[in-house]
Protein backbone atom coordinates (compact mmCIF):
# COMPACT_ATOMS: atom_id res chain seq x y z
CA UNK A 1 0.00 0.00 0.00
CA UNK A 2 1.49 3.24 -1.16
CA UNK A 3 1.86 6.10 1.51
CA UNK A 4 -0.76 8.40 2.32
CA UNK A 5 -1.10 11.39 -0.41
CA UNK A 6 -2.49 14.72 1.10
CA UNK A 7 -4.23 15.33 -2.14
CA UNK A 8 -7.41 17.51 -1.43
CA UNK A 9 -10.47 15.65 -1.00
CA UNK A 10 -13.96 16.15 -2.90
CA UNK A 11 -16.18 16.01 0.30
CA UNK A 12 -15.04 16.32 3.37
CA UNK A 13 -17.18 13.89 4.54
CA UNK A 14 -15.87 10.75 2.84
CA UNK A 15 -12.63 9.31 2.56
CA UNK A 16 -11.46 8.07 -1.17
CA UNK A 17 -9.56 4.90 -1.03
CA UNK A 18 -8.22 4.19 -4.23
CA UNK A 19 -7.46 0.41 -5.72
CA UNK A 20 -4.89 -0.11 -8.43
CA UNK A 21 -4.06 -3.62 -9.40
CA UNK A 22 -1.59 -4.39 -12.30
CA UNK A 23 -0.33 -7.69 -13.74
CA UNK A 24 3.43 -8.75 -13.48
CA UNK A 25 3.35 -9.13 -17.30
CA UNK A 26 2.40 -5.69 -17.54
CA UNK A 27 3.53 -2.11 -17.27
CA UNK A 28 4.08 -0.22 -14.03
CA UNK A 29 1.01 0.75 -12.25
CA UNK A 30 1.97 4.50 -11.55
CA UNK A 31 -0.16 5.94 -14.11
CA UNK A 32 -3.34 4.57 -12.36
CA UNK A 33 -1.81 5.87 -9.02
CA UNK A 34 -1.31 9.10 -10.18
CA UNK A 35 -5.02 9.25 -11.74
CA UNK A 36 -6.06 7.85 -8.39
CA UNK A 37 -4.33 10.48 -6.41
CA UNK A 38 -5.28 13.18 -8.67
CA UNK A 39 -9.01 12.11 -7.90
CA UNK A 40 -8.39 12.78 -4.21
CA UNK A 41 -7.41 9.69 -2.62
CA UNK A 42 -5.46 9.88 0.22
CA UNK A 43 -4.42 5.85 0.06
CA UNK A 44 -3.91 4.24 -2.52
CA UNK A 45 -3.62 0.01 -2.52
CA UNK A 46 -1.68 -1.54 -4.79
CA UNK A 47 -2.11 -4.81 -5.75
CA UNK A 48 0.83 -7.04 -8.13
CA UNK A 49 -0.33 -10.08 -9.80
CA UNK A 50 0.76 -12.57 -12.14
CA UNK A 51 -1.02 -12.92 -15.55
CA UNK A 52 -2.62 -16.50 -14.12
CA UNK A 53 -3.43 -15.40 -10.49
CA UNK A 54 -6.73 -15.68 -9.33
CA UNK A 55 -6.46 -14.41 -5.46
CA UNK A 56 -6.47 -10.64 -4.48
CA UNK A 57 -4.75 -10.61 -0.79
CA UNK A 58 -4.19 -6.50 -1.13
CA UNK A 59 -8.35 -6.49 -2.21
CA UNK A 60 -9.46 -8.73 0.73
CA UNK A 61 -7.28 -6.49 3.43
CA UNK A 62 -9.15 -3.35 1.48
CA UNK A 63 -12.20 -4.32 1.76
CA UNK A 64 -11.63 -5.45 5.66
CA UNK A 65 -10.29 -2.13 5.85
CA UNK A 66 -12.61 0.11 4.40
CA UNK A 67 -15.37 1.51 6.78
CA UNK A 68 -18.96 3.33 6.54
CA UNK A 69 -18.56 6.52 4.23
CA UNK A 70 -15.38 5.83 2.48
CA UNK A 71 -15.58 5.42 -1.17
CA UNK A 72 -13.59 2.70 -2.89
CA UNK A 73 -11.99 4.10 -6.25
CA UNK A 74 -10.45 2.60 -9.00
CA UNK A 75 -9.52 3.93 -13.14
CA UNK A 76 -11.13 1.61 -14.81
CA UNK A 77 -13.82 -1.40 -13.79
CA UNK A 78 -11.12 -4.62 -15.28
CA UNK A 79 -8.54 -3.06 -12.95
CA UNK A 80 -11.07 -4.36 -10.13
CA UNK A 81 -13.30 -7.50 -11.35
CA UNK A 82 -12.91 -10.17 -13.55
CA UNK A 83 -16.25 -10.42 -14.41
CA UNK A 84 -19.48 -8.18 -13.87
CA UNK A 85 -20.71 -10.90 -11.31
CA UNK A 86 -17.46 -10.45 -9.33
CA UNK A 87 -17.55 -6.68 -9.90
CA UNK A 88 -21.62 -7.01 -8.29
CA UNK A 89 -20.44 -8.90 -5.42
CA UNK A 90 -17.63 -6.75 -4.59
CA UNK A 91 -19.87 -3.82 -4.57
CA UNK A 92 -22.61 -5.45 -2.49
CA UNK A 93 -19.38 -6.15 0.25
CA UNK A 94 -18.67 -2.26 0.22
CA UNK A 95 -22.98 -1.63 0.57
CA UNK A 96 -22.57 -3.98 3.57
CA UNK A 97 -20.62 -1.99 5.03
CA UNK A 98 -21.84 1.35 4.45
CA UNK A 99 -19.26 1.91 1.70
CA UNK A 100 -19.42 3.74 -1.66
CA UNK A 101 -17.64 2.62 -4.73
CA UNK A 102 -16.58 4.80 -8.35
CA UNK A 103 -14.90 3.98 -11.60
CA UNK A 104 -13.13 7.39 -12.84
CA UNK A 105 -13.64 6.13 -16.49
CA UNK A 106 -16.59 4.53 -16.05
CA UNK A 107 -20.57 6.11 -15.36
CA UNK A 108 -20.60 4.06 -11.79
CA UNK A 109 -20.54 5.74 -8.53
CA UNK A 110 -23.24 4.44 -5.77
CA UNK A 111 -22.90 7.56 -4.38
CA UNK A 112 -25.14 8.69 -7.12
CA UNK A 113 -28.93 7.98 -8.52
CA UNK A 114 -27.23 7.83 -12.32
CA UNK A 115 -24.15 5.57 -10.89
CA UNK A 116 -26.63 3.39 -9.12
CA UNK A 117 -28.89 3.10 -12.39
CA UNK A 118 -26.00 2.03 -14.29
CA UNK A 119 -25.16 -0.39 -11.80
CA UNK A 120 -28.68 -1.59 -11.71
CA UNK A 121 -28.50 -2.44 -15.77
CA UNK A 122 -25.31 -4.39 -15.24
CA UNK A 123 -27.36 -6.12 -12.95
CA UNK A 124 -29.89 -6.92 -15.61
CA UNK A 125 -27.41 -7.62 -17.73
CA UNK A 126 -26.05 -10.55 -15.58
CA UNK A 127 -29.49 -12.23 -14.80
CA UNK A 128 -30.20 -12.01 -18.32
CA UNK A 129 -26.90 -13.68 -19.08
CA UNK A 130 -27.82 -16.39 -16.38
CA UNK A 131 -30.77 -17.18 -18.14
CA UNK A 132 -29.45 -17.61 -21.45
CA UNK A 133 -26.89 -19.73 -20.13
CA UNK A 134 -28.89 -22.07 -18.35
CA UNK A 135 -31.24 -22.26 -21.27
CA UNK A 136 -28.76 -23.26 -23.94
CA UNK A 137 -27.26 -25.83 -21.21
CA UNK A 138 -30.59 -27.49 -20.87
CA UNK A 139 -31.50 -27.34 -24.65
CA UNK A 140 -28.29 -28.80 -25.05
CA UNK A 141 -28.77 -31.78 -22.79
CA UNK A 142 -32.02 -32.28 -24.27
CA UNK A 143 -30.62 -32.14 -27.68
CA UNK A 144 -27.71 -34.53 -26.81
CA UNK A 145 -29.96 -36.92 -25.20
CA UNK A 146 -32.41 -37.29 -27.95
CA UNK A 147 -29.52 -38.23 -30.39
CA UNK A 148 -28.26 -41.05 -27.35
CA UNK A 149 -25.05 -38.87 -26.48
CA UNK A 150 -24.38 -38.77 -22.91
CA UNK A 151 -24.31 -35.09 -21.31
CA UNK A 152 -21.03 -34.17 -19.41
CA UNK A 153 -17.43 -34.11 -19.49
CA UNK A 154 -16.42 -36.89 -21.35
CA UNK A 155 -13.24 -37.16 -20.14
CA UNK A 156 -15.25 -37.40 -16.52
CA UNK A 157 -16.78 -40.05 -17.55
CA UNK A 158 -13.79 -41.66 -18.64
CA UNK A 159 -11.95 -41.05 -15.44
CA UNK A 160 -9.16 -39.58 -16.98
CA UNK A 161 -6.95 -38.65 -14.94
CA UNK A 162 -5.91 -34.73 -16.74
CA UNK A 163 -9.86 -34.33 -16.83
CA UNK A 164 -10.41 -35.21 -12.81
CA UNK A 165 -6.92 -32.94 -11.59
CA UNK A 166 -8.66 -29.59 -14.25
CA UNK A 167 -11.87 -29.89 -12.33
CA UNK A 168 -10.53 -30.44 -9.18
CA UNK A 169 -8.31 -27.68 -9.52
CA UNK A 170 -11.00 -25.45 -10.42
CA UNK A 171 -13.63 -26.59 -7.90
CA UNK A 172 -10.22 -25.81 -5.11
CA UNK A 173 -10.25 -22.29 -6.49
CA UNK A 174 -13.65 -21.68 -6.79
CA UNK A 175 -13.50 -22.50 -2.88
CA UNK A 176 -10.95 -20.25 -2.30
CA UNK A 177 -12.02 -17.34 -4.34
CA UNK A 178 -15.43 -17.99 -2.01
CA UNK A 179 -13.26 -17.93 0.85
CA UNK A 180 -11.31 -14.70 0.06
CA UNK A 181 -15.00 -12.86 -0.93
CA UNK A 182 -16.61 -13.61 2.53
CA UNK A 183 -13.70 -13.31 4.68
CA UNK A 184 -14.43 -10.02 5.85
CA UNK A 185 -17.87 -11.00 7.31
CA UNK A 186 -16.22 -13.79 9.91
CA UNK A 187 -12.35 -13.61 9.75
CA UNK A 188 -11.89 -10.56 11.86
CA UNK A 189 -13.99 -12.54 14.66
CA UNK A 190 -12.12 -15.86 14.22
CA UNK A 191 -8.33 -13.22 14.59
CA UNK A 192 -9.92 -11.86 18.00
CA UNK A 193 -10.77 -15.56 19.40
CA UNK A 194 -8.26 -17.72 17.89
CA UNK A 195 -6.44 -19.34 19.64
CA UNK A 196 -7.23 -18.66 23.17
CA UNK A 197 -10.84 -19.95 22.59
CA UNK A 198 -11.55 -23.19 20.90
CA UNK A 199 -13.09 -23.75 17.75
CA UNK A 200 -16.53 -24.42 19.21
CA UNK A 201 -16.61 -21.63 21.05
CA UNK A 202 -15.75 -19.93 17.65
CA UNK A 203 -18.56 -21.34 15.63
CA UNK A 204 -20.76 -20.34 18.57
CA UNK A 205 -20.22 -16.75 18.00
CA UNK A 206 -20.61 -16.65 14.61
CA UNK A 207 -23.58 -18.49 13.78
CA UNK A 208 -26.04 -16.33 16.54
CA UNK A 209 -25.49 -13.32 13.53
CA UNK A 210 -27.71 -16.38 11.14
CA UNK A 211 -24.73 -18.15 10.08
CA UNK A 212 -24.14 -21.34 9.46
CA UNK A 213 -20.65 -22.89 10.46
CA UNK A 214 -19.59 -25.93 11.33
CA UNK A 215 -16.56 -26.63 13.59
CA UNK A 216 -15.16 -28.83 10.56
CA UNK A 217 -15.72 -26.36 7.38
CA UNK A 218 -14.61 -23.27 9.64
CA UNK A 219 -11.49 -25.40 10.35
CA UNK A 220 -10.87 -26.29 6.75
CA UNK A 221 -11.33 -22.64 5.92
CA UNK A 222 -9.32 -20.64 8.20
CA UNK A 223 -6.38 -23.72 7.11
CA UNK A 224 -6.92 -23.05 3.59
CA UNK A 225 -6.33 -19.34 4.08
CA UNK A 226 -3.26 -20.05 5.63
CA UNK A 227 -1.99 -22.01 3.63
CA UNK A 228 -2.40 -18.90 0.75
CA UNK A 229 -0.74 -17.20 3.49
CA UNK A 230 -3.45 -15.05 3.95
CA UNK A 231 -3.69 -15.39 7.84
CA UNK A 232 -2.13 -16.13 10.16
CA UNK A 233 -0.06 -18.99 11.25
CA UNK A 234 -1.03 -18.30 14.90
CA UNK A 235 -5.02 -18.75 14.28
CA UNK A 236 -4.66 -22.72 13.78
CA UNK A 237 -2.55 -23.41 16.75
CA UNK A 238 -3.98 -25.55 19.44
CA UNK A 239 -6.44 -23.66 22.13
CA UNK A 240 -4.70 -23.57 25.59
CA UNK A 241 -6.62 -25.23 29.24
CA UNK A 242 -8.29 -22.47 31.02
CA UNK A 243 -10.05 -22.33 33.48
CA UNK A 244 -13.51 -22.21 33.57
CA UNK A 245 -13.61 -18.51 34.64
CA UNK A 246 -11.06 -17.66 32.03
CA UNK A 247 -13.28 -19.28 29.15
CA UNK A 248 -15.79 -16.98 29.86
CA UNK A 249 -14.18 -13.79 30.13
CA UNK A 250 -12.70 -14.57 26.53
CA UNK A 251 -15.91 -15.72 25.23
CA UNK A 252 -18.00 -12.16 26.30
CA UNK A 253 -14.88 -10.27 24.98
CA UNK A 254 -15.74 -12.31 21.80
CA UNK A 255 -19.78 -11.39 21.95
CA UNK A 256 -18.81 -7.66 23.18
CA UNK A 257 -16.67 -7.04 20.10
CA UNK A 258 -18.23 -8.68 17.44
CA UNK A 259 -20.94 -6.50 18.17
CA UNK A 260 -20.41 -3.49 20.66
CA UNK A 261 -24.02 -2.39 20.36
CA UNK A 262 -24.81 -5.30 22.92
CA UNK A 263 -26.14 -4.07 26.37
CA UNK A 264 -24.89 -6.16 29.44
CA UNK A 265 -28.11 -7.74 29.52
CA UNK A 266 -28.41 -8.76 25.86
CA UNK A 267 -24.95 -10.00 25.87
CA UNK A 268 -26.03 -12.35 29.11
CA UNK A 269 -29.34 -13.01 26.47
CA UNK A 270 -27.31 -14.24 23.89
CA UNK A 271 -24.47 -16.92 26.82
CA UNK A 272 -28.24 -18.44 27.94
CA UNK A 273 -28.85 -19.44 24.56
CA UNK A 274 -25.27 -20.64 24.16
CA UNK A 275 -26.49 -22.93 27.16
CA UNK A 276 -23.34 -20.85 28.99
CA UNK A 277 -23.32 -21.25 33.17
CA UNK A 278 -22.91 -18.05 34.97
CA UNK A 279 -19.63 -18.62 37.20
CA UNK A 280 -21.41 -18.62 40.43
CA UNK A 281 -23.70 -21.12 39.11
CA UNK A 282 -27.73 -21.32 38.35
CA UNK A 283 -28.44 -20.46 34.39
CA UNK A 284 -30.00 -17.04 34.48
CA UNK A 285 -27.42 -14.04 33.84
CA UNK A 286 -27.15 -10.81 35.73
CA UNK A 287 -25.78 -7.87 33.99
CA UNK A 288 -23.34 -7.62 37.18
CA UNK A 289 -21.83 -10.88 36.19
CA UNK A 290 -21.63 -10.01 32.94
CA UNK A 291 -19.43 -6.44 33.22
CA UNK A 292 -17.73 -8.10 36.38
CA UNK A 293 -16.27 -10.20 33.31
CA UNK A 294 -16.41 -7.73 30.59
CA UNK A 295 -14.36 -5.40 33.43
CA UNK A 296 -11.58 -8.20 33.28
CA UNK A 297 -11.21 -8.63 29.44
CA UNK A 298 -10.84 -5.10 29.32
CA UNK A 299 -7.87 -4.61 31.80
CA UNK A 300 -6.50 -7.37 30.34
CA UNK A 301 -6.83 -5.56 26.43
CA UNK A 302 -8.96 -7.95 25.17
CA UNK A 303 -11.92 -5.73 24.55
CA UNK A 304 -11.32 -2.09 23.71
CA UNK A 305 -12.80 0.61 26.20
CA UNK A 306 -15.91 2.37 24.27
């Protein structure tokens, strides 16, 4: 990421944070940093790739970065998505969280009733596409079937073994391309618990915001990302003993900062339905039990003071 540039900004009210991504095969990516800068933005992250690389690490750290009322910037759209679907779902990431995103040479910017119109059409564009394609396939398959050819991948059929290692490639970095797109909605949780709190625990916290881990997939995820070097080492060591009064402090420093909105009372709500014993025993929660706790994580930096 390049160094801050104190480039006057178009409102002071939003932050630009400009994206410039450039290939390995390609030239040097200072002319879109310049136009970037030019535009007002006072960071700028740059992303190097090769020609065949698939994974955006400098992308996924912008768009854990990026907050409510910053606007994410790049030149041109293909210097951001590979595709208009990818381009959508990046875009509904920054709308999740409050974000804005503009294309200098292009007529998108949320920001905007014409930007989101455009954006709206592309939209269109890509159900439409959907449609077609799905369509043709089954037309296809009807067509192939009626003349007593077998749909598929021949060579699947076959069992070849070139044909099995291309789709199982692709189905590993469809996975990880998944992985990278949603990491932002449960990675940052899974860097403040792991690995003083087990993997249960974990799981526990996420899925009471609706979703839908398992101790085994989370596992195989957070591993995978590691593997691409795109966490941590740290996250899949093994959880330490603690004691019983030491699980809990970590585990409402976990609740408390995944979403610091919670009152005492809610966040004692939401250990009840974790089936979670207060430490004096009995299963109803006071809120003194729970800030007597909350008090500790605190002192000991766990949870940041509001």
């Amino acid at each position: 990421m390049s160094e801050p540039y104190n480039a006057p900004s178009s409102s002071p009210l939003r932050r630009l944070v400009g994206y410039a991504r450039v290939s390995t095969e390609d030239q040097v990516n200072d002319a879109q940093v310049d136009e970037l800068k030019a535009a007002g933005c006072r960071v700028v992250y740059e992303e190097h790739e090769s020609g065949v690389a698939r994974t955006r690490p400098v992308l996924a750290k912008l768009l854990r970065d990026i907050v409510a009322g910053d606007v994410f910037v790049v030149v041109r759209l293909d210097r951001l998505a590979r595709s208009v679907s990818h381009l959508l779902e990046v875009i509904d990431q920054l709308e999740q969280r409050g974000a804005h995103f503009r294309s200098l040479r292009d007529p998108i910017d949320t920001s905007t009733s014409q930007g989101m119109f455009s954006l709206q059409v592309l939209g269109a564009v890509v159900q439409l596409e959907r449609t077609l394609i799905a369509e043709r396939t089954k037309a296809g398959m009807k067509a192939a079937k009626a003349r007593g050819r077998l749909a598929g991948n021949p060579g699947l059929r076959e069992r070849r073994p070139d044909a099995v290692r291309a789709v199982s490639a692709a189905r590993q970095q469809a996975y990880l391309d998944d992985l990278i797109a949603s990491a932002q909605t449960w990675l940052p949780t899974v860097r403040r618990l792991r690995p003083h709190h087990s993997w249960d625990d974990v799981v526990r916290i996420l899925n009471r915001k609706g979703n839908d881990w398992t101790v085994e997939r989370l596992r195989r995820a957070v591993h995978r990302l590691v593997r691409e070097r795109l966490a941590e080492a740290s996250l899949i060591k093994r959880s330490p003993k603690r004691p019983p009064e030491d699980r809990l402090m970590t585990l409402v420093a976990g609740i408390a900062t995944a979403d610091p909105d919670l009152t005492l009372l809610e966040i004692g709500q939401q250990l009840e339905r974790m089936h979670e014993r207060p430490p004096r025993g009995g299963r109803k929660w006071q809120a003194s039990s729970v800030k007597a706790l909350l008090d500790q994580a605190r002192r000991l930096g766990l949870v940041t003071p509001r």
